[in-house]
Protein backbone atom coordinates (compact mmCIF):
# COMPACT_ATOMS: atom_id res chain seq x y z
CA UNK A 1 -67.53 28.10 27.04
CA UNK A 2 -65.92 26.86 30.25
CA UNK A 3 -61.95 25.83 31.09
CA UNK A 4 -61.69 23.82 33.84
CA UNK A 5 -57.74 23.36 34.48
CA UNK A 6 -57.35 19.22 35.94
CA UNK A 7 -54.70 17.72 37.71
CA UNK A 8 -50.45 19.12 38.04
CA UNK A 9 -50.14 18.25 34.45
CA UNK A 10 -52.42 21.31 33.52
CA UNK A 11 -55.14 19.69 30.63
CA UNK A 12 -57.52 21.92 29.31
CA UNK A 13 -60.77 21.28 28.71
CA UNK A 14 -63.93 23.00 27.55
CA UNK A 15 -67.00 21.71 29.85
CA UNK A 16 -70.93 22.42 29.39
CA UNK A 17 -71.32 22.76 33.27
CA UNK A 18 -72.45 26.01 34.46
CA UNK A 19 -69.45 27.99 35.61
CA UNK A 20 -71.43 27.84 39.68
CA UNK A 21 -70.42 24.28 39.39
CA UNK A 22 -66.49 24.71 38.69
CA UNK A 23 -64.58 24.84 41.28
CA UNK A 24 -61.31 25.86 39.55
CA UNK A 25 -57.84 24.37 41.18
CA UNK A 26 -55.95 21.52 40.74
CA UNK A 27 -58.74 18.10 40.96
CA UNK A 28 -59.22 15.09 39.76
CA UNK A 29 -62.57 15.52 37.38
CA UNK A 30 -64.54 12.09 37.97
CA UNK A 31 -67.26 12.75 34.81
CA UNK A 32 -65.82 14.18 31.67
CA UNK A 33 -68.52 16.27 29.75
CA UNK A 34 -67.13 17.88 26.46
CA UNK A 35 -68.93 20.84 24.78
CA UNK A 36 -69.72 20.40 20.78
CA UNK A 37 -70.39 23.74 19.31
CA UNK A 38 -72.68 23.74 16.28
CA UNK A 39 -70.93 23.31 13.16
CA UNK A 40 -72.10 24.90 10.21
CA UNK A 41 -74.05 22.28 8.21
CA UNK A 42 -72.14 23.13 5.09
CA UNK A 43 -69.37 21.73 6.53
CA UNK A 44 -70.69 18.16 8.34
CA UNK A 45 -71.16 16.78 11.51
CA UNK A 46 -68.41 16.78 14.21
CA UNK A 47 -67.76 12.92 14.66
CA UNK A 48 -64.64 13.50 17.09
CA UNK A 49 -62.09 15.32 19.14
CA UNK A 50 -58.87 14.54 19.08
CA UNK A 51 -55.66 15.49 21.51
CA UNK A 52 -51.99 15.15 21.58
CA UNK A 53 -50.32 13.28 24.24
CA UNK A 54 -46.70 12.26 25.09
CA UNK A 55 -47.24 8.78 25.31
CA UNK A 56 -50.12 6.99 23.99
CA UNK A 57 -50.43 4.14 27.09
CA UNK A 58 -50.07 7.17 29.84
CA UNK A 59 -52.87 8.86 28.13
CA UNK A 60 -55.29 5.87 28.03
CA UNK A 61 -54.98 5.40 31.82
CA UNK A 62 -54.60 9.17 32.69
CA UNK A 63 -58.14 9.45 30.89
CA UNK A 64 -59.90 6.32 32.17
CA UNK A 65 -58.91 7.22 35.78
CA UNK A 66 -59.42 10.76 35.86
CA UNK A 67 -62.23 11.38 33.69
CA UNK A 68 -63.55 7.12 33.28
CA UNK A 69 -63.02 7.35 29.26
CA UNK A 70 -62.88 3.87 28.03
CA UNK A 71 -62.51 1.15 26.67
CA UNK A 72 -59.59 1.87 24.15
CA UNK A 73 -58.53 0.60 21.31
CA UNK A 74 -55.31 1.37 19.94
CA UNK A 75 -53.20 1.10 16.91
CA UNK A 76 -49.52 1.76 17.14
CA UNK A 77 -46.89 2.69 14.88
CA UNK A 78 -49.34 3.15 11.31
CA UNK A 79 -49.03 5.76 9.00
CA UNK A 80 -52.33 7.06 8.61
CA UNK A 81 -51.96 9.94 5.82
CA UNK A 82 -51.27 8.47 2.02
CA UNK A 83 -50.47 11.13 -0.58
CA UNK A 84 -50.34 14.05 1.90
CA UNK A 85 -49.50 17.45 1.18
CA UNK A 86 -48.69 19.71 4.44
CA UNK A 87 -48.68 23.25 4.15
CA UNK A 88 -48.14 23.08 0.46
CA UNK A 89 -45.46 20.65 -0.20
CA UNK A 90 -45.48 16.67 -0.06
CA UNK A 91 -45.63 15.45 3.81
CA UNK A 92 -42.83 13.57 4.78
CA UNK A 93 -43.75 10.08 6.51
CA UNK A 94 -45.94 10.33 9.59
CA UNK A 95 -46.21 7.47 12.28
CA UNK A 96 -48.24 7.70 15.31
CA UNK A 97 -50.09 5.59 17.56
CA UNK A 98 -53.57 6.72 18.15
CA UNK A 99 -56.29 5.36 20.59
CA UNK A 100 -60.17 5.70 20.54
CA UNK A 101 -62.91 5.69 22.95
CA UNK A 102 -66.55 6.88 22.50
CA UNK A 103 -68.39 8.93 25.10
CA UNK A 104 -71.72 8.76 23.64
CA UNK A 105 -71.77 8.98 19.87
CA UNK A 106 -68.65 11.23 20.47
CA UNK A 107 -65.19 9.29 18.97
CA UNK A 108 -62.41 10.64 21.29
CA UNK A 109 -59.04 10.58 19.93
CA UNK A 110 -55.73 10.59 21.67
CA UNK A 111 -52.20 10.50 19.30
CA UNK A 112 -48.38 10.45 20.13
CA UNK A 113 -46.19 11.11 17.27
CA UNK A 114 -43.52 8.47 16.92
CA UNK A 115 -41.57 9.53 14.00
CA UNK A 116 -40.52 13.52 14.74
CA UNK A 117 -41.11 14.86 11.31
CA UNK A 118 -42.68 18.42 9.95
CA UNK A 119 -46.35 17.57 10.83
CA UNK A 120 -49.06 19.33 12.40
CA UNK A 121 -48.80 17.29 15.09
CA UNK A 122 -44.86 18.74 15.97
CA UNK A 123 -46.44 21.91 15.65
CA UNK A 124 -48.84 21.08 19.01
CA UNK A 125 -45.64 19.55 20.71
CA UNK A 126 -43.34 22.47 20.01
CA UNK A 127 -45.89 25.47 20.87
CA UNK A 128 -46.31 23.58 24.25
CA UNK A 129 -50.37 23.14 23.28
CA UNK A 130 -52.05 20.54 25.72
CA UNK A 131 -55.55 21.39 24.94
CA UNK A 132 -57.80 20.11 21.70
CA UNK A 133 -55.66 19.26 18.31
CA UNK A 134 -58.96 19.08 16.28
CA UNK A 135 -62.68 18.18 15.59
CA UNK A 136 -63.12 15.72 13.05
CA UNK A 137 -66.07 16.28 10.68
CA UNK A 138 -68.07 14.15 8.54
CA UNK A 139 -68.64 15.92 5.08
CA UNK A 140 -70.67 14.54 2.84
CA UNK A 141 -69.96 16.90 -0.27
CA UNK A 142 -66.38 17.08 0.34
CA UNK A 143 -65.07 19.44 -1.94
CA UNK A 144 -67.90 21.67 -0.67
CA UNK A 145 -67.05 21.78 2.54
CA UNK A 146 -63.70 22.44 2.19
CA UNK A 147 -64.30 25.95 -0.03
CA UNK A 148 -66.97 26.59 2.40
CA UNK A 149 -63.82 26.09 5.09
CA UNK A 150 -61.88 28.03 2.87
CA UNK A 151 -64.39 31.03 2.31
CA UNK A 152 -64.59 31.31 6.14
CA UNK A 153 -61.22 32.15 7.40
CA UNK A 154 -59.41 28.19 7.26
CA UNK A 155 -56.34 27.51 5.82
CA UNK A 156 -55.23 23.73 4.71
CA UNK A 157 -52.79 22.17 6.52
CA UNK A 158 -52.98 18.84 5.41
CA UNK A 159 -54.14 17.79 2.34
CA UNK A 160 -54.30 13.96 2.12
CA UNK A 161 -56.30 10.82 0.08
CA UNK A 162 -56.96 10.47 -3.57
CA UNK A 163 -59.98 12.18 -5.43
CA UNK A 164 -62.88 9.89 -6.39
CA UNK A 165 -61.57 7.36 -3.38
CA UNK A 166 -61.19 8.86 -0.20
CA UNK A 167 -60.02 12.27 1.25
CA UNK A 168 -59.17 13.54 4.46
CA UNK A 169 -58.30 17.28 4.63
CA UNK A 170 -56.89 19.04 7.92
CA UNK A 171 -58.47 22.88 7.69
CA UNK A 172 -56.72 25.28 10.43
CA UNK A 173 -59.08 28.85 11.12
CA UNK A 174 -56.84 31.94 11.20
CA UNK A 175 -59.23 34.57 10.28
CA UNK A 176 -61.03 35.03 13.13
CA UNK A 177 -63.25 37.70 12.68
CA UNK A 178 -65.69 34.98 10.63
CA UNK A 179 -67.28 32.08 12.37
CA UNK A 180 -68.51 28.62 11.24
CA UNK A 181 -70.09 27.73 14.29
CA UNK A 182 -73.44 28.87 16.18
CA UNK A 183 -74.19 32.72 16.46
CA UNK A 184 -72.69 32.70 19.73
CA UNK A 185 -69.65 30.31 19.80
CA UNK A 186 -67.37 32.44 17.55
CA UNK A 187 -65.25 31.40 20.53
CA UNK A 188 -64.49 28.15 19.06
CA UNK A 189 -62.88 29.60 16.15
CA UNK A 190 -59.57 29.35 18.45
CA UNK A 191 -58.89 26.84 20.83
CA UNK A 192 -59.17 27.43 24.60
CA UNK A 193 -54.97 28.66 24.77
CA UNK A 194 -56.15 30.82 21.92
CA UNK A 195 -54.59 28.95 18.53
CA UNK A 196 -56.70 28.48 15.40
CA UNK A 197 -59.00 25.53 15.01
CA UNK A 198 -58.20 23.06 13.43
CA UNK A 199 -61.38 20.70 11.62
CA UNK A 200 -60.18 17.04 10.25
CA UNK A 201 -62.66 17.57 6.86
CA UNK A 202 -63.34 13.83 6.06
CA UNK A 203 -64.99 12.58 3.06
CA UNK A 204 -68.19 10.44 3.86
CA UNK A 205 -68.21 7.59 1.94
CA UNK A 206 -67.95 3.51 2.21
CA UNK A 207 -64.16 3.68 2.41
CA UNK A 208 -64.65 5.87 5.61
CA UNK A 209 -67.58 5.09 7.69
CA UNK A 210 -65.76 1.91 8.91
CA UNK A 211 -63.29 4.73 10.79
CA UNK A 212 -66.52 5.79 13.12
CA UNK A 213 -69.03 2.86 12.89
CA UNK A 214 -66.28 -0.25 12.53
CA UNK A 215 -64.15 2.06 15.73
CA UNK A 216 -67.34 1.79 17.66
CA UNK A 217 -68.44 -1.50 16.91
CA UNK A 218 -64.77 -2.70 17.62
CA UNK A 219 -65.34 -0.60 20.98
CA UNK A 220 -68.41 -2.35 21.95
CA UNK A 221 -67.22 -5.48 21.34
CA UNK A 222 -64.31 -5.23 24.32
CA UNK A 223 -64.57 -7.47 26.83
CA UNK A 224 -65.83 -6.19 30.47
CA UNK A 225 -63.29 -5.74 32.74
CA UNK A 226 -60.35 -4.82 29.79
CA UNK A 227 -59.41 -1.64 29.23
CA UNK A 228 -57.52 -1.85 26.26
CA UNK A 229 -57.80 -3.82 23.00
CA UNK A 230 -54.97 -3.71 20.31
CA UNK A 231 -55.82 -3.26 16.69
CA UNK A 232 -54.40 -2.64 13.16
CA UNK A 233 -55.41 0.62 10.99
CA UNK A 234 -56.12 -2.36 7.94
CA UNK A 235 -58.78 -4.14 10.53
CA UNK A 236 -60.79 -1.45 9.41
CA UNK A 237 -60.83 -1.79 5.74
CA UNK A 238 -62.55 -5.08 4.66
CA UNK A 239 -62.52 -6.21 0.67
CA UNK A 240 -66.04 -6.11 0.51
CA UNK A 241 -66.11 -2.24 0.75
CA UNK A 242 -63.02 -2.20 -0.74
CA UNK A 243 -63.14 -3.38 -3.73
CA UNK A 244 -66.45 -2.40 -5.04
CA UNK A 245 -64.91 1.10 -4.42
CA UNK A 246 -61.73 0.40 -6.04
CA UNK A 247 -64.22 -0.55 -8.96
CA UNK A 248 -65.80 2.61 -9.08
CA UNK A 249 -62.96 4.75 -8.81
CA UNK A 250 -60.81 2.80 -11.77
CA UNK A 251 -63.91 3.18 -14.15
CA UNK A 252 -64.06 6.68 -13.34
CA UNK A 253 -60.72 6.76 -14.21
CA UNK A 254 -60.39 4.98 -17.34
CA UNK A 255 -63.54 7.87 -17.92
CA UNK A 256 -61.45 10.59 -17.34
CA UNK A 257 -63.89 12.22 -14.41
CA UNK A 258 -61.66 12.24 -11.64
């Protein structure tokens, strides 16, 4: 695991480059090459990575011209988190605007908070944290992964989604004597300024894969030369997944199994 400080503004990042090929001072990084550990399969595949920034148009340029992340797409103002529980008690309304690129199969995620509420994201702004928010995972067996998360030294912080439909869990480590990653990256149990992990537990299902293969396809489809392309969070939910899934989950209602 390397930290390569960039630029005045002092972003961390971790980088797979051997440390002979850091030169650590203030630069201007012009490849960006982000380190995945290996995830536990019990818990899914890391999809995405996902940081805080002051102000969502700042960090689309500051990332396509220092580290040539892009194109963007970007949704602003949407409240992402329906029926949310954080920390144990019902989430007050979040709004943010988030943007997403892709370096390889890698979704990157960058988020300003626009209503200042209790969230987990006021908890980055207020501790000062500039380095990565979380890794979003892919979990196929849902509740699974998130006892397996639970067994190994997570917490919840957010809780959000409706069983049988779709669920979205935020999982924060603070045990760190365990370790859900490779034999040797118990590192990544803490971020590189040293606070807990945080894993974005998503359900995989039709109501979600539109959030990573829609995103990318959406992506692709920007025009060359354009750097950023404006989108609503409800672009990504068309009624032909929709409602066959709303179909599903009202039968298994009516049945009593969820």
């Amino acid at each position: 695991m390397f930290i390569v400080i960039c630029e005045k503004k002092k972003k961390r990042f971790r980088f797979s480059k051997p440390e002979s090929d850091l030169i650590i001072e203030s630069i201007v990084m012009s490849t960006f090459d982000i380190q995945i550990p290996t995830l536990n399969p019990k818990l899914g595949k890391i999809m995405q990575v996902a940081y805080i920034v002051d102000d969502i148009d700042e960090g689309m340029k500051d990332w396509h011209d220092k580290y040539g992340i892009g194109p963007w797409v970007v949704m602003r103002d949407e409240k992402p988190l329906s029926n949310a529980k954080y920390r144990g008690d019902k989430s007050e309304e979040v709004v943010i605007s988030a943007a997403f690129a892709y370096q390889g199969d890698l979704q990157i995620e960058l988020i300003e908070l626009r209503k200042i509420v209790p969230t987990m994201y006021k908890e980055v702004l207020d501790r000062g944290q500039i380095d990565l928010q979380h890794y979003g995972v892919l979990a196929e067996g849902f509740e699974a992964a998130n006892e397996f998360a639970s067994s190994n030294g997570f917490v919840p912080v957010v809780e959000s989604g409706i069983k049988g439909l779709a669920q979205m869990n935020y999982v924060e480590a603070t045990d760190f004597t365990k370790n859900v990653f490779g034999p040797d990256e118990q590192a990544f149990m803490k971020t590189p300024e040293g606070h807990g992990v945080v894993l974005e537990i998503i359900q995989d299902n039709s109501m979600t894969k539109p959030y990573f293969s829609g995103m990318k396809e959406m992506i692709d489809g920007v025009p060359e030369g354009q750097l950023i392309k404006e989108f609503k969070l409800s672009d990504l939910s068309s009624m032909g997944v929709l409602l066959p899934a709303l179909g599903k989950f009202l039968v298994k209602k009516l049945l009593g199994k969820v």
